[in-house]
N, C-alpha and C. Protein backbone atom coordinates (compact mmCIF):
# COMPACT_ATOMS: atom_id res chain seq x y z
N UNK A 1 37.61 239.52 192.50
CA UNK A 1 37.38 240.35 193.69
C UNK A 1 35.87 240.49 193.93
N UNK A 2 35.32 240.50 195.23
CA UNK A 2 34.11 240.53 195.47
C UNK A 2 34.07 241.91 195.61
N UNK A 3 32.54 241.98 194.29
CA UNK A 3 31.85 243.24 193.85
C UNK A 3 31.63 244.12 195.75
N UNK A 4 31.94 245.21 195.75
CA UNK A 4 31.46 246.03 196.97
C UNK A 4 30.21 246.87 196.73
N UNK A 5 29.60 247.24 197.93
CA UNK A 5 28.98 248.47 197.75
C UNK A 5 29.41 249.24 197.61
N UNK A 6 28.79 249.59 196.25
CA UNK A 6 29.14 251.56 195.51
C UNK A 6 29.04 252.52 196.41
N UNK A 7 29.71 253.26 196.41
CA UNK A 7 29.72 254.88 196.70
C UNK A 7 30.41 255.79 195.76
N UNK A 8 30.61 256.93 196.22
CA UNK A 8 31.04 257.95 195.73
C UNK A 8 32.21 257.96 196.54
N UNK A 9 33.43 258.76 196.39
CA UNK A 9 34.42 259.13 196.77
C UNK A 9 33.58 260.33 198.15
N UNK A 10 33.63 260.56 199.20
CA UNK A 10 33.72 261.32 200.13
C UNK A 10 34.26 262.33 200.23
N UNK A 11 34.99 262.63 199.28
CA UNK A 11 35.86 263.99 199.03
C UNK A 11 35.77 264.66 197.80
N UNK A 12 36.92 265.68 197.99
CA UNK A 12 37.14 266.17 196.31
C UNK A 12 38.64 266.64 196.90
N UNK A 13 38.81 266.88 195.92
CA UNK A 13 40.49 267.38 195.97
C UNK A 13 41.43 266.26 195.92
N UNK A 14 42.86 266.26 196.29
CA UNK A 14 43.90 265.38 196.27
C UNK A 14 43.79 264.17 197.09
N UNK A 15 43.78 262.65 196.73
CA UNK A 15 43.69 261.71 198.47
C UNK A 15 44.88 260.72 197.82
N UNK A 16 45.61 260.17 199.15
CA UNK A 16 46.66 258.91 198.61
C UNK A 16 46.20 258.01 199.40
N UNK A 17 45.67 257.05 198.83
CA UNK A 17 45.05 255.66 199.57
C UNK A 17 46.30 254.72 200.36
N UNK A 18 45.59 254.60 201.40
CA UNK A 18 46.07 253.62 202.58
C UNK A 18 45.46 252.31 202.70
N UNK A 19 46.84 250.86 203.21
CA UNK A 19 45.60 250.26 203.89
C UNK A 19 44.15 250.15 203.00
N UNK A 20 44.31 249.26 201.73
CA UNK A 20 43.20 249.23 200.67
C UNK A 20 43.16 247.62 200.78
N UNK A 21 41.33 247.07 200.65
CA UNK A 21 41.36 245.68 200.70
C UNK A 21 41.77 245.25 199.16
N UNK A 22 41.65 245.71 198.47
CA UNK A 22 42.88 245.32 196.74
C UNK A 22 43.82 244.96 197.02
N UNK A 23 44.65 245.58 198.05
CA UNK A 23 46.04 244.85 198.45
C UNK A 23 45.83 243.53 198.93
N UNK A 24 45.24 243.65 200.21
CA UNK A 24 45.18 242.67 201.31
C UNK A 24 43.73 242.66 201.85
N UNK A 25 42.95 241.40 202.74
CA UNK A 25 41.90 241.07 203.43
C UNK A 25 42.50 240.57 204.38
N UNK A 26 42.31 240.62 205.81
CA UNK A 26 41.76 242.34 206.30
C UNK A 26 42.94 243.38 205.67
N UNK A 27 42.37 244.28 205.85
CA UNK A 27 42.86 245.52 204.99
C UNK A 27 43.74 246.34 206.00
N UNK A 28 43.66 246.24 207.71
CA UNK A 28 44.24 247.12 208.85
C UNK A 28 44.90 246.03 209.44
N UNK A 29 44.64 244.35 208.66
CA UNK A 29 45.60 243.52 209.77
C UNK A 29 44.82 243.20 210.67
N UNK A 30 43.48 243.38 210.72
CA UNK A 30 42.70 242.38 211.60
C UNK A 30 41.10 242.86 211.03
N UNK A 31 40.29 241.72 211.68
CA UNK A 31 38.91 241.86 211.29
C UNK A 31 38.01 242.44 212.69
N UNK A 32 38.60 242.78 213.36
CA UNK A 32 37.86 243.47 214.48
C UNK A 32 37.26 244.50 214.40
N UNK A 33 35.83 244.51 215.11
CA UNK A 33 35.13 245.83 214.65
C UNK A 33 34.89 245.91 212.95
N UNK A 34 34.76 245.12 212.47
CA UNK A 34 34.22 244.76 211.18
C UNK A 34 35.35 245.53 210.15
N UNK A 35 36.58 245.86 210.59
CA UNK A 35 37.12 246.69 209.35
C UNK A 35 37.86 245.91 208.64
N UNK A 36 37.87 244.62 208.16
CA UNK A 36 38.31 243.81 207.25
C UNK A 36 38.44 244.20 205.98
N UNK A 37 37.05 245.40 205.51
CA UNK A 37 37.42 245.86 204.15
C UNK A 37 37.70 247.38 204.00
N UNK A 38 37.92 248.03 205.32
CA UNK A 38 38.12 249.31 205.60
C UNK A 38 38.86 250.00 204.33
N UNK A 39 38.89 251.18 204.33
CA UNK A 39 39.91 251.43 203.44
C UNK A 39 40.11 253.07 204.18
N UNK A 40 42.28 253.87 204.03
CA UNK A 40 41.85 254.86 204.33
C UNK A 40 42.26 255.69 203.62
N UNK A 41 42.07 256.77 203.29
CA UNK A 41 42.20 257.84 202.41
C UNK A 41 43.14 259.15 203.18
N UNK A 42 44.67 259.63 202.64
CA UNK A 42 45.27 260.56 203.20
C UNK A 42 45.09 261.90 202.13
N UNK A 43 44.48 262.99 202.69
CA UNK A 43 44.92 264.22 202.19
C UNK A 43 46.26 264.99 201.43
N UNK A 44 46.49 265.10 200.80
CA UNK A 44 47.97 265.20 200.34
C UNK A 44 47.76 266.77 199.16
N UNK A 45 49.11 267.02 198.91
CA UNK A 45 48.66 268.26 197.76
C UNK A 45 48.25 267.73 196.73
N UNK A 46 48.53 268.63 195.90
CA UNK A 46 47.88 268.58 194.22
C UNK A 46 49.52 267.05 193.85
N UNK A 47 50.61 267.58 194.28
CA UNK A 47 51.98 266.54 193.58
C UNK A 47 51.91 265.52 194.47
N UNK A 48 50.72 265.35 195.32
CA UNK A 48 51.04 263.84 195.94
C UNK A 48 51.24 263.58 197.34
N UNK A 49 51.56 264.81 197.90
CA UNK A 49 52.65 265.19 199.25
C UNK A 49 51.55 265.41 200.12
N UNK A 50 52.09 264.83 201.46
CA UNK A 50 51.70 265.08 202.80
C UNK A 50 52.46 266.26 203.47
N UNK A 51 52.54 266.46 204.71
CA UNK A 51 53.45 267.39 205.27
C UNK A 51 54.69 267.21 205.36
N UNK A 52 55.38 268.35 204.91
CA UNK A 52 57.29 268.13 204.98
C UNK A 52 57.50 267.49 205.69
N UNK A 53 58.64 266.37 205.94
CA UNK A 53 59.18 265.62 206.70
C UNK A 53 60.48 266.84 207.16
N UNK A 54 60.32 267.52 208.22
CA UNK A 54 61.74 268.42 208.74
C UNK A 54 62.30 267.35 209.96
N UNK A 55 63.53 268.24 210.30
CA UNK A 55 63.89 267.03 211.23
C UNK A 55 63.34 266.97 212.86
N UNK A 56 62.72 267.79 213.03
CA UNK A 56 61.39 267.90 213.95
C UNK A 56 60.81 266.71 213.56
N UNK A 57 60.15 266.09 212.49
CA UNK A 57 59.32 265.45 212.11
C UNK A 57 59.77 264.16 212.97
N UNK A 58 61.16 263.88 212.83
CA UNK A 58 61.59 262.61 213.26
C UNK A 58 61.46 262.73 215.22
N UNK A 59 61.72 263.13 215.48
CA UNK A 59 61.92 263.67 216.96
C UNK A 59 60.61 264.13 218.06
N UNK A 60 59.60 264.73 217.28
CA UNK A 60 58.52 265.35 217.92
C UNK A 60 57.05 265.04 217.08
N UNK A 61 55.97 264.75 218.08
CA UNK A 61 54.67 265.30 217.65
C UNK A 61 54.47 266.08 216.88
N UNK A 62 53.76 266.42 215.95
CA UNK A 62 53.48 267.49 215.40
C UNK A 62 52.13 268.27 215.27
N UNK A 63 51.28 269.26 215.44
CA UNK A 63 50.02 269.97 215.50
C UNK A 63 49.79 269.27 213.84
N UNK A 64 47.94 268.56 214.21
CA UNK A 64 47.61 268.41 213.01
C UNK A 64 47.64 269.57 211.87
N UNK A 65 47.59 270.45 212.00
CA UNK A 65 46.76 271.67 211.36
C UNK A 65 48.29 272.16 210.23
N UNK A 66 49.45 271.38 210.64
CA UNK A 66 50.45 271.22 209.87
C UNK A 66 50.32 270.51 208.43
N UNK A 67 48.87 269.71 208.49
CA UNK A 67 49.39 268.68 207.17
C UNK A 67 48.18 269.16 206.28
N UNK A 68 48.33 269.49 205.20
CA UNK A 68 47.93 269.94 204.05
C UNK A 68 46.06 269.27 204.06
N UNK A 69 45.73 268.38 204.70
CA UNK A 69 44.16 268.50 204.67
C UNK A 69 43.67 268.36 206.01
N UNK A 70 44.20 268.79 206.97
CA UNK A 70 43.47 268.76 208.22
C UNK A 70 42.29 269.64 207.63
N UNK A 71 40.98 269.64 208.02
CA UNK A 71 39.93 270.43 208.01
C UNK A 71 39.26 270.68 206.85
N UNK A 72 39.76 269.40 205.76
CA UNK A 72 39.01 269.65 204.64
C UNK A 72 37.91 268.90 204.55
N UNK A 73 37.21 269.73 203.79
CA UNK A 73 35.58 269.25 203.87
C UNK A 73 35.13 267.37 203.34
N UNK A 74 34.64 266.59 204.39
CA UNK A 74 34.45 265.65 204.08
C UNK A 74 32.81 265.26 203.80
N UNK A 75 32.41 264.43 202.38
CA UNK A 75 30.95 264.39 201.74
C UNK A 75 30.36 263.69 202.08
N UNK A 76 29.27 263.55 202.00
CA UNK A 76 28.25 261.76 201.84
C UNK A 76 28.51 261.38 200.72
N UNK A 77 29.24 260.23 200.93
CA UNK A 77 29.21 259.28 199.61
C UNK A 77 28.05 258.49 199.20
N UNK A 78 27.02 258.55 199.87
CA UNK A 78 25.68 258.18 199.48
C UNK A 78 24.23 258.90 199.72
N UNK A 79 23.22 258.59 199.29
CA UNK A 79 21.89 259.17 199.65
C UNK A 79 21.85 258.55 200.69
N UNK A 80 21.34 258.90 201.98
CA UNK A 80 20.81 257.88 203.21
C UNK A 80 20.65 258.48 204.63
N UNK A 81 20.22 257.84 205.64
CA UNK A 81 20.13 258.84 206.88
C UNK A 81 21.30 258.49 207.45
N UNK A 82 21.56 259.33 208.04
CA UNK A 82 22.76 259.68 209.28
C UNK A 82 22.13 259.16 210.43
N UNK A 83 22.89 257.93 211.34
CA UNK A 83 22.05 257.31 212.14
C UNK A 83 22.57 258.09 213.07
N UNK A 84 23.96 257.92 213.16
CA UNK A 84 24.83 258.35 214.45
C UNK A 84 26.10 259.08 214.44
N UNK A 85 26.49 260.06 215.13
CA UNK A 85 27.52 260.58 215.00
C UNK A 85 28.47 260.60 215.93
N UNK A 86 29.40 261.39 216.26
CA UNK A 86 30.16 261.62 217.39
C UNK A 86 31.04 262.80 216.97
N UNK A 87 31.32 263.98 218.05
CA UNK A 87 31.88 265.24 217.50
C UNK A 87 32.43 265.69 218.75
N UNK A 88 32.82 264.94 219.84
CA UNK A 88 33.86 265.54 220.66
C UNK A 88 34.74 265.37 221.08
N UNK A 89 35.52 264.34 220.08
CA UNK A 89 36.60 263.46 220.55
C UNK A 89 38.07 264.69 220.12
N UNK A 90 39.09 264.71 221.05
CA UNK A 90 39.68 265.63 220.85
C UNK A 90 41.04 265.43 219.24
N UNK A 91 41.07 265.70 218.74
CA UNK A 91 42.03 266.33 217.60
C UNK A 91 43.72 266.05 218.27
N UNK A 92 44.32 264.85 218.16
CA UNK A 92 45.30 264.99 218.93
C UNK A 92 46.58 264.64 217.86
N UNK A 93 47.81 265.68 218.35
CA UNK A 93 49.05 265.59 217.41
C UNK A 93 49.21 264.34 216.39
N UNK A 94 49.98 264.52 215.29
CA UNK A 94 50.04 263.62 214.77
C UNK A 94 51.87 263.04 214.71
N UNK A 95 51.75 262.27 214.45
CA UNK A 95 53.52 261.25 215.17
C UNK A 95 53.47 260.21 213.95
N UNK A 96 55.09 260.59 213.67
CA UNK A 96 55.57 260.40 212.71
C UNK A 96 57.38 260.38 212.64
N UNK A 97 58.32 259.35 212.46
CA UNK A 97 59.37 258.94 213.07
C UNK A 97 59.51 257.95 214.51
N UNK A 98 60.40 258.98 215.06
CA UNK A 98 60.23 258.50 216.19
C UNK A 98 59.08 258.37 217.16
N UNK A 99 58.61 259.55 217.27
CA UNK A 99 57.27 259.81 217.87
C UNK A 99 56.21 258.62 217.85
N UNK A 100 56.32 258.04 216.20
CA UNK A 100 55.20 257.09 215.72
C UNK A 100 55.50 255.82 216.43
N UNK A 101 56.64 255.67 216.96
CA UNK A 101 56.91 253.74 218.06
C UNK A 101 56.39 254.07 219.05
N UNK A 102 56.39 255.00 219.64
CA UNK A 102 55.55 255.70 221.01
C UNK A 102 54.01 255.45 220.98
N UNK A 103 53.82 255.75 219.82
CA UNK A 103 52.12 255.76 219.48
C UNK A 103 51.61 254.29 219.95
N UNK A 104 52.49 253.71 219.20
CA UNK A 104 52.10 252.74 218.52
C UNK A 104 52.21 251.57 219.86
N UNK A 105 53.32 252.20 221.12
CA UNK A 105 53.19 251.31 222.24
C UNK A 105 51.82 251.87 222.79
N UNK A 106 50.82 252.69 222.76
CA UNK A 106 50.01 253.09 223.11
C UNK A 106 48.12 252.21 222.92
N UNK A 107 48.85 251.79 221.61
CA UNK A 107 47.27 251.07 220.90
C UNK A 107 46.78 249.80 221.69
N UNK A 108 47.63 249.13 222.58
CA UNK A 108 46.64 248.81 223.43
C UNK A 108 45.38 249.15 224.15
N UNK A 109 46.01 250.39 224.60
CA UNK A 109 44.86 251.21 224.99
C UNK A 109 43.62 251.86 224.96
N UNK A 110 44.33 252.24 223.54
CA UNK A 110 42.87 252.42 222.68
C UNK A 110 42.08 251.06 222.38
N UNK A 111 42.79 249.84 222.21
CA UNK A 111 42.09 248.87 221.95
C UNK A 111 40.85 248.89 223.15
N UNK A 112 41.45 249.26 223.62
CA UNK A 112 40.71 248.66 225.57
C UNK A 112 39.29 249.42 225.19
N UNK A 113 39.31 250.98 224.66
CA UNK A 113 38.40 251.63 224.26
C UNK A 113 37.44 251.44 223.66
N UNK A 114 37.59 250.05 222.77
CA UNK A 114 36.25 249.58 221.95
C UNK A 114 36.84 250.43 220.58
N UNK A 115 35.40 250.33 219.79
CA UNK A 115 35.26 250.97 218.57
C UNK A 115 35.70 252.37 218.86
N UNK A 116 34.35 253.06 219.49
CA UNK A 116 34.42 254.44 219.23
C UNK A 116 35.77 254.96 219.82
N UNK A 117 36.78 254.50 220.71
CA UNK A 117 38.09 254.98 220.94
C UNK A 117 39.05 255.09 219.70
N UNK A 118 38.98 253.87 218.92
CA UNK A 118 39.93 253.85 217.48
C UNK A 118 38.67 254.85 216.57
N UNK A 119 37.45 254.76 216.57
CA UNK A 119 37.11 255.54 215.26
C UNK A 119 37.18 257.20 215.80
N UNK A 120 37.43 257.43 216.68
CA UNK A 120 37.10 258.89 217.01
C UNK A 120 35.74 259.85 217.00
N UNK A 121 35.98 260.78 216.34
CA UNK A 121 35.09 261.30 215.44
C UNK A 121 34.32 261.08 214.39
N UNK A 122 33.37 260.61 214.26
CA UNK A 122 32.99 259.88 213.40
C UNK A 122 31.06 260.06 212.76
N UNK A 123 30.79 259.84 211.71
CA UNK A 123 29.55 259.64 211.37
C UNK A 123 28.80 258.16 210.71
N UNK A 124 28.16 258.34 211.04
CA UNK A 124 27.45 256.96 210.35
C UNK A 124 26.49 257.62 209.05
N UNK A 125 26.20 256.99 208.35
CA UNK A 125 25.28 256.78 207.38
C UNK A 125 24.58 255.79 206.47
N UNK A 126 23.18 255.37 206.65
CA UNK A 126 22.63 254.72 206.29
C UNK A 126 22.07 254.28 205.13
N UNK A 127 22.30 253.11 204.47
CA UNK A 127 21.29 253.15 202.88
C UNK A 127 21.10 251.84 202.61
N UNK A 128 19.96 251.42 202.15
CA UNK A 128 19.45 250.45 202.32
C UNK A 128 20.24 248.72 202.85
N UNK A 129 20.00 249.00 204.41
CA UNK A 129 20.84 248.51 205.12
C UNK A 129 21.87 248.02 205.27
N UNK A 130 22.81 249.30 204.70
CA UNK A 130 24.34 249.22 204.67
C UNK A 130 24.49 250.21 205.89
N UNK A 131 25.41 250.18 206.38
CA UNK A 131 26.02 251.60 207.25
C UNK A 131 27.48 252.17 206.96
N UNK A 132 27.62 253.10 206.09
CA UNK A 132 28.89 253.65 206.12
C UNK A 132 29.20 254.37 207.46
N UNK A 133 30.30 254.26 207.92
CA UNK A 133 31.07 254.90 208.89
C UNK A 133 32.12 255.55 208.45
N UNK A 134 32.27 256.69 208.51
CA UNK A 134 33.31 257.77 208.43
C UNK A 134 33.78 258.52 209.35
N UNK A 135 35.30 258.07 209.67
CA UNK A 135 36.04 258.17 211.15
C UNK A 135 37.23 258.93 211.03
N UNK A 136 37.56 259.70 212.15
CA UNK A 136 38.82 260.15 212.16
C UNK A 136 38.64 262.11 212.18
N UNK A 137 37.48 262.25 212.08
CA UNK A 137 36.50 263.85 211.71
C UNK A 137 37.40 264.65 212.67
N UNK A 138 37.17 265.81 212.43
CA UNK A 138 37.33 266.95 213.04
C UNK A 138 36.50 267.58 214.11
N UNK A 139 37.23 267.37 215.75
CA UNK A 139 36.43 267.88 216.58
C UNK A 139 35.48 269.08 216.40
N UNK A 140 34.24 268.54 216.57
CA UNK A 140 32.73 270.20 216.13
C UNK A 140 32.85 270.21 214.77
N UNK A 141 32.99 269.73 214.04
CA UNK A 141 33.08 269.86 212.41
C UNK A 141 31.89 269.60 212.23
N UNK A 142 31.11 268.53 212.55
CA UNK A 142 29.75 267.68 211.98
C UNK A 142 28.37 268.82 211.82
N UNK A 143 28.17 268.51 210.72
CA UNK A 143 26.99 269.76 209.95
C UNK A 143 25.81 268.70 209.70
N UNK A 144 25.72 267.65 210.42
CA UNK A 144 25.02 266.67 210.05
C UNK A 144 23.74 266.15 211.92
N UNK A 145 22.84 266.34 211.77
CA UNK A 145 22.34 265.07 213.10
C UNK A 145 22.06 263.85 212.96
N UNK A 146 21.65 263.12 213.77
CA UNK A 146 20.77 261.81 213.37
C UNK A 146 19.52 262.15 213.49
N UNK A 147 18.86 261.19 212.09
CA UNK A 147 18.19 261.89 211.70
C UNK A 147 17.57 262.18 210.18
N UNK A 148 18.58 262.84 210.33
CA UNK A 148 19.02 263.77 208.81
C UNK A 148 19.44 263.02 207.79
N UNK A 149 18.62 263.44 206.84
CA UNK A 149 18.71 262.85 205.25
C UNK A 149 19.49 263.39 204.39
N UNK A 150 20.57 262.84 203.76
CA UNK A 150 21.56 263.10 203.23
C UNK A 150 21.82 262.70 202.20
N UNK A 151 22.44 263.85 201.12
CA UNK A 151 22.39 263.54 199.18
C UNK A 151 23.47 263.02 199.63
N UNK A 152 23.76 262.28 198.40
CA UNK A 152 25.62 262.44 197.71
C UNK A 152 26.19 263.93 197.61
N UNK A 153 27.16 264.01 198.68
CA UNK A 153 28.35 265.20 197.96
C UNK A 153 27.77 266.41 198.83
N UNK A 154 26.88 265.97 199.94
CA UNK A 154 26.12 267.06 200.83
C UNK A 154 27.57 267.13 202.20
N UNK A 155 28.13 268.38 202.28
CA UNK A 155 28.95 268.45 203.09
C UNK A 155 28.48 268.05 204.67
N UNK A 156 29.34 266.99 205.48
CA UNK A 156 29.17 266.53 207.00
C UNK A 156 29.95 266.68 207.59
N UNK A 157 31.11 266.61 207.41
CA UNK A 157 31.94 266.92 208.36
C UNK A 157 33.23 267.51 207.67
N UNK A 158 34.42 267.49 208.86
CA UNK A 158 36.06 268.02 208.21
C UNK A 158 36.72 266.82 208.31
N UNK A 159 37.65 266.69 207.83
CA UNK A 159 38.92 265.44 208.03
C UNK A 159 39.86 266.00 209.21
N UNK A 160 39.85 264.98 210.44
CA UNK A 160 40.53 265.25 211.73
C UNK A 160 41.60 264.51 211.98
N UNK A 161 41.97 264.22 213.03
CA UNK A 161 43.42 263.60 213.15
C UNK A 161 42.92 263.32 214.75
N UNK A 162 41.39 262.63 214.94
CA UNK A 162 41.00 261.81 216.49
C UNK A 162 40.93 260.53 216.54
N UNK A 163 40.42 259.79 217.45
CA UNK A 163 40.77 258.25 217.76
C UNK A 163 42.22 257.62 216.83
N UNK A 164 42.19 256.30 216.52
CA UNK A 164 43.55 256.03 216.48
C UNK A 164 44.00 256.16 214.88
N UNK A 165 44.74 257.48 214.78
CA UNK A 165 44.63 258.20 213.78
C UNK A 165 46.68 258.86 213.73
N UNK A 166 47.58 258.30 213.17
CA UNK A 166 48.59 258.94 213.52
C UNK A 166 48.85 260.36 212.15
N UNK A 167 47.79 260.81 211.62
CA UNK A 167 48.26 262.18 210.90
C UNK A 167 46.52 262.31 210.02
N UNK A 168 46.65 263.61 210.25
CA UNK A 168 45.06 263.55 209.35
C UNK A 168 44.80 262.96 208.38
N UNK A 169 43.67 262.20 208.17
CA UNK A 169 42.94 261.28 207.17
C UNK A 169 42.06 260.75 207.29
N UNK A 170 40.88 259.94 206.53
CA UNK A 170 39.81 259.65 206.47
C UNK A 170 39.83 257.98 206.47
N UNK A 171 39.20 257.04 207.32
CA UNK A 171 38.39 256.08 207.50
C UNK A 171 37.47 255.64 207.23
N UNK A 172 37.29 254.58 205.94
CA UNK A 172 35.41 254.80 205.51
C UNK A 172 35.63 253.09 205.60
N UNK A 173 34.44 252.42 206.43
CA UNK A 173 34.14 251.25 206.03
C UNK A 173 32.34 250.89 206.11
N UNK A 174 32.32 249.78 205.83
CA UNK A 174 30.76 249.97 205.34
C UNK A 174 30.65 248.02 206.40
N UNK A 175 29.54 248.38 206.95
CA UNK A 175 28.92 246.93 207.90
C UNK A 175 27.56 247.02 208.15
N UNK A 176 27.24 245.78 208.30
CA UNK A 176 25.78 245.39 207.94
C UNK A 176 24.77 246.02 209.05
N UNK A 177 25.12 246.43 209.87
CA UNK A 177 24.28 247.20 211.27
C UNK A 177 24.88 248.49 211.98
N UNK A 178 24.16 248.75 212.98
CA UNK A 178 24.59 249.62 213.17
C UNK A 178 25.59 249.50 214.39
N UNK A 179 25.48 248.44 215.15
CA UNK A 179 25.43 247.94 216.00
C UNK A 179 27.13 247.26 215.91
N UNK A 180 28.28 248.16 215.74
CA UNK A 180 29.29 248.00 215.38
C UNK A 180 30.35 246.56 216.20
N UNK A 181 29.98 246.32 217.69
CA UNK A 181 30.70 245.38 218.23
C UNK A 181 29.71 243.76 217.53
N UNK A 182 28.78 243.56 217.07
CA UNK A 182 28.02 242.82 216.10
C UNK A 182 28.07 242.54 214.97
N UNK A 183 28.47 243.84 214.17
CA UNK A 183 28.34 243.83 212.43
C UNK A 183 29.08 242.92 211.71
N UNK A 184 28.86 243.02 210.68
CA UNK A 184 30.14 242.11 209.73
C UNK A 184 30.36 243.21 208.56
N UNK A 185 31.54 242.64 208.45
CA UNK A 185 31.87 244.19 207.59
C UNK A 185 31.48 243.54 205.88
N UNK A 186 31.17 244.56 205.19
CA UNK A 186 30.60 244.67 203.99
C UNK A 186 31.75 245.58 202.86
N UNK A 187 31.94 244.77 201.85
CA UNK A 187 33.14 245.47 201.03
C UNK A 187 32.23 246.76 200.10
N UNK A 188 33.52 247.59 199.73
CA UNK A 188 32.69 248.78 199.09
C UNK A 188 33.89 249.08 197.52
N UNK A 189 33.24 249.74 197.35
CA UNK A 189 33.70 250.33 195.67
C UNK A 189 33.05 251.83 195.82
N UNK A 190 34.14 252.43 195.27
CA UNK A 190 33.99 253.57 194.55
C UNK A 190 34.19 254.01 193.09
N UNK A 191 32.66 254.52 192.76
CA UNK A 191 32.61 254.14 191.35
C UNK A 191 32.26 252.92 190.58
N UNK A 192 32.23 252.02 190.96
CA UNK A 192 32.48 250.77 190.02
C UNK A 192 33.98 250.42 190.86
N UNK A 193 35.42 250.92 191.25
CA UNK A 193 36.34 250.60 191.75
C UNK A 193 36.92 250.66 192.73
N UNK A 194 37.89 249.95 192.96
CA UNK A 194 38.64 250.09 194.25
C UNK A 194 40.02 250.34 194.15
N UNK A 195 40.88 251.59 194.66
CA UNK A 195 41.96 251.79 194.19
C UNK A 195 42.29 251.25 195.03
N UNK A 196 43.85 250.56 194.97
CA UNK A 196 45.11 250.29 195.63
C UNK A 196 45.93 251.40 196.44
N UNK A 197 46.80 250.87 197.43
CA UNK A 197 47.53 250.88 198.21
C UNK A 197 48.56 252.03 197.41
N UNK A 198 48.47 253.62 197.56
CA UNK A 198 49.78 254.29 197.39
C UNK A 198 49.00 255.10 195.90
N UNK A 199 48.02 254.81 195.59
CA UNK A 199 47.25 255.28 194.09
C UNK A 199 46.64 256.63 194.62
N UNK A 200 46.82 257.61 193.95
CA UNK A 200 46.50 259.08 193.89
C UNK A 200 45.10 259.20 193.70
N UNK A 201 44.51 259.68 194.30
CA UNK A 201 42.98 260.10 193.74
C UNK A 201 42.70 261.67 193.59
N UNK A 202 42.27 261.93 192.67
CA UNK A 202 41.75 263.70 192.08
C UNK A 202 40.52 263.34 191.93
N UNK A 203 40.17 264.01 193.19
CA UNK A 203 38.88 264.35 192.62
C UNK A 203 38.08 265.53 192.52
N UNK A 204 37.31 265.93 191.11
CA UNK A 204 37.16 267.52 190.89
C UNK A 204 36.50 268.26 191.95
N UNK A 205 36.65 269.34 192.37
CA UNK A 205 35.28 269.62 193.10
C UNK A 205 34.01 270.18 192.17
């Protein structure tokens, strides 16, 4: 496996990995917009769990603020500047069952949108000319400008449920510019590793 750029985990608390390039290259099923080695990270409790599946779940939308990490605090996984952000993309239901084929006839659309339509909410961050992007934030969450110089583990934003996002969770991929319809995407590691597809992550706060 080709070594990635290191980071830190972006969080703390409970995450169940999505969509990991360990499984598969590209990692979302295509290389567009450089996310070939994307990887995404779901909020879940301490036993693993996302939000109850009731039978609403199958039938209807549901308010993000239902699933166990909407609005949890998301970190810099590296030292570096914050080139660019975005913080007003709206927070929209999350769909799941039925709801989710609906969505999903929808992603044309968003395609039409470019990047920043699928990343939403989002921050960039810079380190020696890598750019992490971290997508999917919480509308007004961002505690961060461009600009701004940023530790490891320095709080930036919340975990949202904007651009093409069907239940709150986090988006981190790393590309060579900033200049996202250009870049080439750049593989990453956390820690030294890269977890797989469905693997639990704890991380302390």
């Amino acid at each position: 496996m080709e070594a990635g750029f290191d980071v830190a985990y972006p969080f703390t608390g409970t995450w169940r990995v999505q969509n990991s390039p360990a499984d598969r290259v590209p990692s979302h099923g295509t290389s567009a917009f450089a996310s070939s080695h994307a990887i995404d990270f779901v909020p879940v409790t301490p036993d693993g769990r996302s939000a109850p599946m009731r039978m609403g779940s199958f039938l209807h939308s549901e308010p993000p603020d239902r699933f166990p990490g909407y609005g949890r605090p998301i970190l810099a996984p590296v030292d570096g500047t914050v080139v660019a952000i975005n913080d007003d993309g709206t927070d929209h239901d999350a769909y799941r069952g039925v709801p989710s084929i609906g969505y999903a006839l929808t992603q044309r659309r968003r395609l039409a949108g470019g990047w920043p339509a699928l990343a939403g909410n989002h921050v960039l961050i810079e380190k020696d000319g890598v750019v992490i992007a971290l997508c999917h934030l919480q509308r007004s969450s961002a505690r961060v400008v461009p600009g701004a110089r940023v530790r490891t583990g320095d709080p930036i934003a919340r975990c949202g449920n904007s651009g093409n996002s069907t239940e709150p969770h986090l988006h981190i991929q790393a590309i060579d510019r900033i200049d996202v319809e250009r870049a080439r995407a750049v593989p990453l590691s956390f820690h030294g590793t890269l977890p797989r597809n469905r693997e639990v992550i704890a991380v302390p706060e």
